[in-house]
N, C-alpha and C. Protein backbone atom coordinates (compact mmCIF):
# COMPACT_ATOMS: atom_id res chain seq x y z
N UNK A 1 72.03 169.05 90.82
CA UNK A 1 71.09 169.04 89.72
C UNK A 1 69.70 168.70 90.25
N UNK A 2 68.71 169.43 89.91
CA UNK A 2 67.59 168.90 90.15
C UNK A 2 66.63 167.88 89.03
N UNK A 3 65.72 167.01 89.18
CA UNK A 3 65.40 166.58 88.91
C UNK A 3 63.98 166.87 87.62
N UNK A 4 64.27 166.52 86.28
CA UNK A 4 63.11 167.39 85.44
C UNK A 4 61.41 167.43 86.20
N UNK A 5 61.30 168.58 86.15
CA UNK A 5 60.21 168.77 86.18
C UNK A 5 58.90 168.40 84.48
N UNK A 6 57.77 167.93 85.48
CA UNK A 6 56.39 167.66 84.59
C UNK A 6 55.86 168.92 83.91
N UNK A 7 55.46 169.32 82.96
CA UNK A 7 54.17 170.20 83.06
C UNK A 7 53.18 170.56 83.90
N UNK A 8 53.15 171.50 83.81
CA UNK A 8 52.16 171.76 84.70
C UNK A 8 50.69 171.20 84.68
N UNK A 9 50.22 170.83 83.35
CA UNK A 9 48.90 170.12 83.39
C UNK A 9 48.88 168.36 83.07
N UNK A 10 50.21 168.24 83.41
CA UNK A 10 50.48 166.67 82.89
C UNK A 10 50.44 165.95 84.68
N UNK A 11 49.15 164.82 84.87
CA UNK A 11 49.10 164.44 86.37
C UNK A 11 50.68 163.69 86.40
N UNK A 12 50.97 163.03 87.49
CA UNK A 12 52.50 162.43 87.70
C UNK A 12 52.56 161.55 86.87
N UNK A 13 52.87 160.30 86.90
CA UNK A 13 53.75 159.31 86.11
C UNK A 13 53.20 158.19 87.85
N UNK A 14 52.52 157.13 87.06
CA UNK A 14 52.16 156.11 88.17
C UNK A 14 52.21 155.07 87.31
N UNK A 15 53.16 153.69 88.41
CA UNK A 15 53.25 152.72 87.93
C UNK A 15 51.88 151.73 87.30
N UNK A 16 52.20 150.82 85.84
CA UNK A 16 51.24 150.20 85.69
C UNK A 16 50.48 149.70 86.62
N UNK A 17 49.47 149.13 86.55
CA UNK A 17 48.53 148.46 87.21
C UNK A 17 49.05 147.16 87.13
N UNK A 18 48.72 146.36 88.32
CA UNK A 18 48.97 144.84 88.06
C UNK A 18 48.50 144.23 87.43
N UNK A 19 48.85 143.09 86.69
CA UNK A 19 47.74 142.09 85.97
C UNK A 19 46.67 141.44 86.49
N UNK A 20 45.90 141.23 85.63
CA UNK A 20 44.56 140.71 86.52
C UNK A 20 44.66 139.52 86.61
N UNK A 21 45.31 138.91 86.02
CA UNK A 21 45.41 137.11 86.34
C UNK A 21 46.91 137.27 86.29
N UNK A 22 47.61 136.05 87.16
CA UNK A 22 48.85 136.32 87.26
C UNK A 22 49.43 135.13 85.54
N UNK A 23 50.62 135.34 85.25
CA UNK A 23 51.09 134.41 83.95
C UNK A 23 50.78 132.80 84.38
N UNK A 24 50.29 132.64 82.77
CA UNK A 24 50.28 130.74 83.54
C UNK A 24 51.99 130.19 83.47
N UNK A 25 52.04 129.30 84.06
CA UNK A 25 53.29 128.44 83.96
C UNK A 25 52.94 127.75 82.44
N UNK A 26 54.07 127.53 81.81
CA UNK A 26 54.19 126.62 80.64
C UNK A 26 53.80 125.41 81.27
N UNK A 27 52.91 124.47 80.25
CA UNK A 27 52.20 123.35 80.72
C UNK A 27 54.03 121.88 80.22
N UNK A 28 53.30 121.98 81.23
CA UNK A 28 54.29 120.47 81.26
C UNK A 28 54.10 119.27 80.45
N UNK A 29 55.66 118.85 80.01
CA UNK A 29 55.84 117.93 78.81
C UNK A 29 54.63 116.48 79.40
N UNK A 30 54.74 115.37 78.31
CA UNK A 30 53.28 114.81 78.86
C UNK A 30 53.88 113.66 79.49
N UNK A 31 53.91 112.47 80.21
CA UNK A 31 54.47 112.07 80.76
C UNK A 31 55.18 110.49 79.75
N UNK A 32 56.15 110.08 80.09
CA UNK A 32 57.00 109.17 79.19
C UNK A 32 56.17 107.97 79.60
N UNK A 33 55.62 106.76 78.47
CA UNK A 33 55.15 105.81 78.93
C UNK A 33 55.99 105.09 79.83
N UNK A 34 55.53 104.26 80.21
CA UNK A 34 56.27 103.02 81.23
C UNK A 34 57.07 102.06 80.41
N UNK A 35 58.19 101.92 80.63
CA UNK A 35 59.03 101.45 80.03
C UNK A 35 58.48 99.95 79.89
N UNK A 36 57.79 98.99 79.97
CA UNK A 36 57.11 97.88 80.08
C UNK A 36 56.72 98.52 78.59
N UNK A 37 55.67 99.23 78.83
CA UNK A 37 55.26 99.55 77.22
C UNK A 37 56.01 99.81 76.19
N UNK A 38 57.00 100.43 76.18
CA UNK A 38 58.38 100.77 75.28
C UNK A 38 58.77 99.42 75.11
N UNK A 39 59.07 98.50 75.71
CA UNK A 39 59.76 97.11 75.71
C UNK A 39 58.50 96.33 74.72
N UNK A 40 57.77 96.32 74.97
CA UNK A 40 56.35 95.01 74.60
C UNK A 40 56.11 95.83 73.95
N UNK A 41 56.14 97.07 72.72
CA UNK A 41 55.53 98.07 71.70
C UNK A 41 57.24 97.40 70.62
N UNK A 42 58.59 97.50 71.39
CA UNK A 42 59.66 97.84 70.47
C UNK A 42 59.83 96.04 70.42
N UNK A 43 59.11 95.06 70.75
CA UNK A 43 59.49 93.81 70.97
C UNK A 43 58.04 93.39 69.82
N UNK A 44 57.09 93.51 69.92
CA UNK A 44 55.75 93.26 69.05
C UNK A 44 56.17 93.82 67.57
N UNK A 45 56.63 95.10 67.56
CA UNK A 45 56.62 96.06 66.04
C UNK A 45 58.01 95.89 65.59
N UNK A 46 58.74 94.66 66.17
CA UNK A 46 60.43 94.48 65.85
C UNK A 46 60.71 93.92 64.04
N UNK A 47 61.40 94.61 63.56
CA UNK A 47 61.90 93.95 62.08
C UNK A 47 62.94 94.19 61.92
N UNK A 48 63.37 93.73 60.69
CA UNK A 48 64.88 93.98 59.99
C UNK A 48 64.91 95.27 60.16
N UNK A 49 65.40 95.33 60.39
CA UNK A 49 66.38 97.37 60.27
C UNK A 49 68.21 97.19 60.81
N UNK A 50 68.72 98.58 60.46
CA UNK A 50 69.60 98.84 60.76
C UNK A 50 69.83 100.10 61.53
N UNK A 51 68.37 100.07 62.24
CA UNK A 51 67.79 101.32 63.32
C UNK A 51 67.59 100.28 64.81
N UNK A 52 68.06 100.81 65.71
CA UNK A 52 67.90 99.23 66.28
C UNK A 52 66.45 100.10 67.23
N UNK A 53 66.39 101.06 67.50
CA UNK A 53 64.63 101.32 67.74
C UNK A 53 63.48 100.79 66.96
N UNK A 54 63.90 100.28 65.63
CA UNK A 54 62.60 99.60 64.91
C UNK A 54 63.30 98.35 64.71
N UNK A 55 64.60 97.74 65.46
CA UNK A 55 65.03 96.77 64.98
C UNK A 55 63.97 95.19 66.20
N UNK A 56 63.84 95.84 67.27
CA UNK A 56 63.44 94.99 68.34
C UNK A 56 63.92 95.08 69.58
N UNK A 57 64.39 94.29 70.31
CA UNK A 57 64.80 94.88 72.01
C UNK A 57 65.91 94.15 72.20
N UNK A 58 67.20 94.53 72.37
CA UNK A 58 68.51 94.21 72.42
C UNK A 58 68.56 94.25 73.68
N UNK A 59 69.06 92.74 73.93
CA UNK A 59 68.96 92.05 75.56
C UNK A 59 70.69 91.25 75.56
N UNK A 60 70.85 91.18 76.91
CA UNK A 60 72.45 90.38 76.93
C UNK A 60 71.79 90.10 78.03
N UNK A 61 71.95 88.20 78.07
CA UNK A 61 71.54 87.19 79.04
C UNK A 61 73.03 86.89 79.89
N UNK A 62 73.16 87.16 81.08
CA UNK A 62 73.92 86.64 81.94
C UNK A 62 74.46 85.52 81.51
N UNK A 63 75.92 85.90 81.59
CA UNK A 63 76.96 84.35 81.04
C UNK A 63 78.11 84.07 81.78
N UNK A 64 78.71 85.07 82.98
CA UNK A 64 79.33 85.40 83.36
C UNK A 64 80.71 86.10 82.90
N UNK A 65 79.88 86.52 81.78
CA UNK A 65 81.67 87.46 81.39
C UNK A 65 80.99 89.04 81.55
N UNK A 66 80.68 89.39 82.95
CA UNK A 66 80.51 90.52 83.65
C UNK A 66 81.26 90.92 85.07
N UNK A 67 81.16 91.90 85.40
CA UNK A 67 81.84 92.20 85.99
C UNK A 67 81.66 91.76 87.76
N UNK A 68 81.98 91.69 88.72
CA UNK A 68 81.04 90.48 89.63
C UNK A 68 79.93 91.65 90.49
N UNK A 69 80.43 92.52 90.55
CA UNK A 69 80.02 93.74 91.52
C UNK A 69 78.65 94.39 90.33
N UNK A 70 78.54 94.64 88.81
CA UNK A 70 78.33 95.13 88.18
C UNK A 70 77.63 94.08 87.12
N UNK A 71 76.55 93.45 87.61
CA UNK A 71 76.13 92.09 86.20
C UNK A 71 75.93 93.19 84.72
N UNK A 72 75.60 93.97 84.83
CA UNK A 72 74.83 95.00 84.02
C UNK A 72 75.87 95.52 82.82
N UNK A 73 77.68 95.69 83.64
CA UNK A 73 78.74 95.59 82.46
C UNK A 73 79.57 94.59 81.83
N UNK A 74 80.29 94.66 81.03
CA UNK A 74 81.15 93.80 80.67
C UNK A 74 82.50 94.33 80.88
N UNK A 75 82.94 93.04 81.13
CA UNK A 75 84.12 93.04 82.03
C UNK A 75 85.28 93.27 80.96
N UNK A 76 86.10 93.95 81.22
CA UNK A 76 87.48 94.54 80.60
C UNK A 76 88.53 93.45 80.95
N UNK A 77 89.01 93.18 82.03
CA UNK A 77 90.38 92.58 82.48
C UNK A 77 90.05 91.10 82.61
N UNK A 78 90.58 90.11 82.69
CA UNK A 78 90.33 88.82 83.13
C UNK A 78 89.82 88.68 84.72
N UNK A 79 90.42 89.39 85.54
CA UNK A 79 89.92 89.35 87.15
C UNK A 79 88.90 90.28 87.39
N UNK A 80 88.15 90.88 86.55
CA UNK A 80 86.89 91.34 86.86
C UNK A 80 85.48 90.19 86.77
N UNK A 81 85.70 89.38 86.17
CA UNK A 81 85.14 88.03 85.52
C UNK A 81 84.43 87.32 86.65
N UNK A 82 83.07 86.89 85.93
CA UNK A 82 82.92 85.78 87.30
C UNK A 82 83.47 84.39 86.47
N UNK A 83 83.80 84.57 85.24
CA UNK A 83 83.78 83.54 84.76
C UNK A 83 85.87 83.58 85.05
N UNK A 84 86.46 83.32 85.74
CA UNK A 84 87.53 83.06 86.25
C UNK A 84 88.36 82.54 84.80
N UNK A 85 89.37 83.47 84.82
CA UNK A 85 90.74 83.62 83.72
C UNK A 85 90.01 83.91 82.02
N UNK A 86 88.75 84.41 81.79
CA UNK A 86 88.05 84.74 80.46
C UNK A 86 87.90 86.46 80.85
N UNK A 87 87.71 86.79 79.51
CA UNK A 87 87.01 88.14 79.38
C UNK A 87 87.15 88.23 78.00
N UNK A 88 86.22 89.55 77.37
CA UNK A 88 85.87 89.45 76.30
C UNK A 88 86.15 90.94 76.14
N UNK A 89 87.16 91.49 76.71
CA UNK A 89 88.11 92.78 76.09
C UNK A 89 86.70 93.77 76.53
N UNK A 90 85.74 94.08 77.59
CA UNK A 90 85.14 94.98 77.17
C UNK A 90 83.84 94.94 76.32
N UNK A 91 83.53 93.76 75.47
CA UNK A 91 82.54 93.69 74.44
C UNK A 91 81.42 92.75 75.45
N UNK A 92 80.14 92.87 74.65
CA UNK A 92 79.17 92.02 75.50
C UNK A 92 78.33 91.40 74.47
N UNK A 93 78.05 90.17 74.38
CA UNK A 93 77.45 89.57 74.14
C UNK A 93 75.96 89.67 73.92
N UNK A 94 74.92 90.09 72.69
CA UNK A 94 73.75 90.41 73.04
C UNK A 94 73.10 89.28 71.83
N UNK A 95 71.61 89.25 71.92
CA UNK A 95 70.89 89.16 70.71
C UNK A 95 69.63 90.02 70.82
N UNK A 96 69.18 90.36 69.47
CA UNK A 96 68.37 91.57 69.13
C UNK A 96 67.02 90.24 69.05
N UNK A 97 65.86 90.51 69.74
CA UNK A 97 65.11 90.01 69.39
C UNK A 97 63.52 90.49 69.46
N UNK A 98 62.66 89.64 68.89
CA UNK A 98 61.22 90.41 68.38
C UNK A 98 60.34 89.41 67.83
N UNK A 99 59.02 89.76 67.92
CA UNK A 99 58.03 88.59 68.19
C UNK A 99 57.78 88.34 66.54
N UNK A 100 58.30 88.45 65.77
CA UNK A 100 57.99 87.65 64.56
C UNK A 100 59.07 87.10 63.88
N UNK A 101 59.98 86.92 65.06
CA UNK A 101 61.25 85.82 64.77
C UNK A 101 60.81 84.34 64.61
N UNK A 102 59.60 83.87 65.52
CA UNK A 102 58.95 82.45 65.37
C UNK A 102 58.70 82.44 64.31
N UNK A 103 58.20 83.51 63.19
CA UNK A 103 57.59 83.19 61.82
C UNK A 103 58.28 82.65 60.55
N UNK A 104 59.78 82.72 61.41
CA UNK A 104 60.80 82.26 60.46
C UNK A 104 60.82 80.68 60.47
N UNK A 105 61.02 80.43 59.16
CA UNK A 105 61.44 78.69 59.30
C UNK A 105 62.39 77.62 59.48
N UNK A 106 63.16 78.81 60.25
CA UNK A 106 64.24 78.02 61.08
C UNK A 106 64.11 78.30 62.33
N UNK A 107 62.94 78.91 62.65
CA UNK A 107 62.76 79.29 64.09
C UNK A 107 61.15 78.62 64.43
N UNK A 108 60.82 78.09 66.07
CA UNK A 108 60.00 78.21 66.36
C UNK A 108 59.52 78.95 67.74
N UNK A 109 60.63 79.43 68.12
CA UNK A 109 60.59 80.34 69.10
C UNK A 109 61.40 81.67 69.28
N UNK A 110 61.43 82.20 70.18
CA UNK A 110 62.15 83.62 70.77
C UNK A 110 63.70 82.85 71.15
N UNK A 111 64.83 82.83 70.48
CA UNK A 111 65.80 81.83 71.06
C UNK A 111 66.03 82.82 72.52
N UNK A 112 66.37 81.85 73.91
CA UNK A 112 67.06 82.87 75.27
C UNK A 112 68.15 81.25 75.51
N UNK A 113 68.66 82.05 75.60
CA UNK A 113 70.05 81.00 75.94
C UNK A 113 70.43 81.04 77.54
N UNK A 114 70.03 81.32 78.42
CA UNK A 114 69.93 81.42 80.16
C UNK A 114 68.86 81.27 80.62
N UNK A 115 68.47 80.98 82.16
CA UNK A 115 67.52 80.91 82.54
C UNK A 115 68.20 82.14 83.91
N UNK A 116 69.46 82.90 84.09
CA UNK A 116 69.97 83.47 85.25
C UNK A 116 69.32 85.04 84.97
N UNK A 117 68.71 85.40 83.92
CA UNK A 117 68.01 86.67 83.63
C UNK A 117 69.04 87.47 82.78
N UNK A 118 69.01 88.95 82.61
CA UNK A 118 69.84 89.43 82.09
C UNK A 118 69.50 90.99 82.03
N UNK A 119 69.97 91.88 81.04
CA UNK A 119 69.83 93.31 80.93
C UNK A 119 69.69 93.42 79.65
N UNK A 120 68.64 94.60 79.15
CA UNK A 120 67.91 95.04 78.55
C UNK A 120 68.80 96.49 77.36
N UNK A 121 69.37 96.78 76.47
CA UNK A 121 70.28 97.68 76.29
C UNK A 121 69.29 98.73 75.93
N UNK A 122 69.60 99.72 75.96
CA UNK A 122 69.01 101.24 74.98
C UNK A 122 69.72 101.19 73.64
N UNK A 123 68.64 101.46 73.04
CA UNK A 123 69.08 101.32 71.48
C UNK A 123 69.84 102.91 71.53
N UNK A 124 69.73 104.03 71.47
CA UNK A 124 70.46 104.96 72.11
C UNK A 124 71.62 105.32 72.70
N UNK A 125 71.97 104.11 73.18
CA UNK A 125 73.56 104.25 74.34
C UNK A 125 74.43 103.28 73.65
N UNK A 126 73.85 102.52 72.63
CA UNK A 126 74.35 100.79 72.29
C UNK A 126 75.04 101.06 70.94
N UNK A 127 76.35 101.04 71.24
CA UNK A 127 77.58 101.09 70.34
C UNK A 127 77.65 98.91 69.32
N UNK A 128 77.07 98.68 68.36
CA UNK A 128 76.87 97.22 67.91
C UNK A 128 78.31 97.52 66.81
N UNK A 129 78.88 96.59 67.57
CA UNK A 129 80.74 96.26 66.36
C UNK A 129 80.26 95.54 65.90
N UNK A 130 79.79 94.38 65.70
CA UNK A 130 79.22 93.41 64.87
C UNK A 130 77.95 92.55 64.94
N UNK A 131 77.81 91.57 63.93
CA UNK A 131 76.44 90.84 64.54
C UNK A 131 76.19 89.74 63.42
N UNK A 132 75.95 88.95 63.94
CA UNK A 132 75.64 87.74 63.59
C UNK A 132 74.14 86.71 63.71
N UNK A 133 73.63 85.65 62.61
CA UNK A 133 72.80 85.43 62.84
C UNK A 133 72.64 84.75 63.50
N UNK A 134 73.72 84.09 64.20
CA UNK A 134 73.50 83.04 65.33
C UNK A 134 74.95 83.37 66.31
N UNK A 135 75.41 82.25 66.68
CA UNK A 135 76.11 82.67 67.35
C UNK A 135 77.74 82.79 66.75
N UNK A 136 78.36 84.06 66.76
CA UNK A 136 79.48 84.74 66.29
C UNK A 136 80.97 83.91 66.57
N UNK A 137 81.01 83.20 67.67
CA UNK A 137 81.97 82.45 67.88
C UNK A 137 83.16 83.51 68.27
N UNK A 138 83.20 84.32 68.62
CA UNK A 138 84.47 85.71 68.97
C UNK A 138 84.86 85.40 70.03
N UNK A 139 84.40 84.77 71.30
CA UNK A 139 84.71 84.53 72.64
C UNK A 139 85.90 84.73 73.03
N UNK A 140 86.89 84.28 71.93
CA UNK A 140 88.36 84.17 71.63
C UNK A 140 88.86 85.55 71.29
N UNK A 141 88.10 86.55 70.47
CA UNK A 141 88.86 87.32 69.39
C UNK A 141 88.92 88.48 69.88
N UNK A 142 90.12 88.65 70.97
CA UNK A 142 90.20 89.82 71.77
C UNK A 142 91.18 90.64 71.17
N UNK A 143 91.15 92.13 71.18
CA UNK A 143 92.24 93.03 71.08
C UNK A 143 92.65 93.40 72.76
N UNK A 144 94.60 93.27 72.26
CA UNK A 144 94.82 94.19 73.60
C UNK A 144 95.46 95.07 73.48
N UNK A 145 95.56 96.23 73.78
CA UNK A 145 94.41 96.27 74.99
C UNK A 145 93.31 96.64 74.07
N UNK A 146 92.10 96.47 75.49
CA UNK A 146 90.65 96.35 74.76
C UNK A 146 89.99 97.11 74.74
N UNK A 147 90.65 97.89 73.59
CA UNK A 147 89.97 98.74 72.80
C UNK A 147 90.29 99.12 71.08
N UNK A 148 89.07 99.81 70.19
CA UNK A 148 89.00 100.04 68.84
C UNK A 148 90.61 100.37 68.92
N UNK A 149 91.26 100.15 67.61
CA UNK A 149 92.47 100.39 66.75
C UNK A 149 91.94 100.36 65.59
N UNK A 150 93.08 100.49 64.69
CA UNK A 150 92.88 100.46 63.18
C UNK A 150 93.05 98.75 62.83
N UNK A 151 93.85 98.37 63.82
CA UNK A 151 94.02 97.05 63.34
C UNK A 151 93.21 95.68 64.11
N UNK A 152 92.32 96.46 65.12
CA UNK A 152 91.58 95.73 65.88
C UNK A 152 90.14 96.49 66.25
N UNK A 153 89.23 95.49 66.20
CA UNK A 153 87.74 95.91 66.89
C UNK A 153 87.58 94.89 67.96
N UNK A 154 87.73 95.03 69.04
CA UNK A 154 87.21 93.73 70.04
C UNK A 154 85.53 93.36 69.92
């Protein structure tokens, strides 16, 4: 088979021309503040909610019911523990706090119950089973195994 022929007064068939400026790249997202600012913005503008991004900055102070390799989790089994023959099924210990907690009149400060430091949660990743206005007293109130049932929440 041969290939169609043009007209006779029609010139060939030539590829477009190139562009005169090449495409821009899509401009890039803008950059995420510094988490310092996220912390001291979600810790200053903290209130009642049941949003814990407008609630304040949910912190768990080192107590030793973490894991020894891992301060950052909570410990599942009793021999993961630094705190030797305790564990708390998996659950961790936090308080939600925010700078107009002093304004209360049972408060005159930010309560921190350690001086060993601690970790900071994402309101995002942070699964809250319960909460209390002081301290919950659960230390004890383990499911086993440790995890949600119908007949248990650790």
């Amino acid at each position: 088979l041969l290939p169609p022929q043009l007209p006779p007064n029609r010139p060939p068939l030539l590829p477009p021309p190139p562009p005169l400026h090449p495409p821009k790249a899509p401009p890039h997202p803008p950059p995420l503040p510094p988490v310092e600012d996220v912390l001291n913005a979600r810790f200053r503008n903290g209130k009642p909610s049941n949003n814990l991004d407008e609630a304040g900055v949910l912190m768990h102070q080192f107590d030793e019911y973490e894991i020894w390799d891992k301060p950052w989790a909570a410990c599942r089994t009793r021999d993961e523990c630094h705190s030797a023959g305790n564990s708390q099924g998996g659950r961790m210990s936090t308080s939600l706090i925010y700078a107009r907690m002093r304004e209360r009149e049972d408060r005159t400060l930010v309560p921190m119950f350690s001086y060993r430091g601690g970790v900071v949660l994402r309101p995002e990743d942070t699964l809250v089973l319960c909460a209390y206005g002081g301290d919950g007293s659960t230390l004890l109130a383990n499911c086993d195994p440790s995890v949600v049932t119908k007949s248990c929440i650790p």
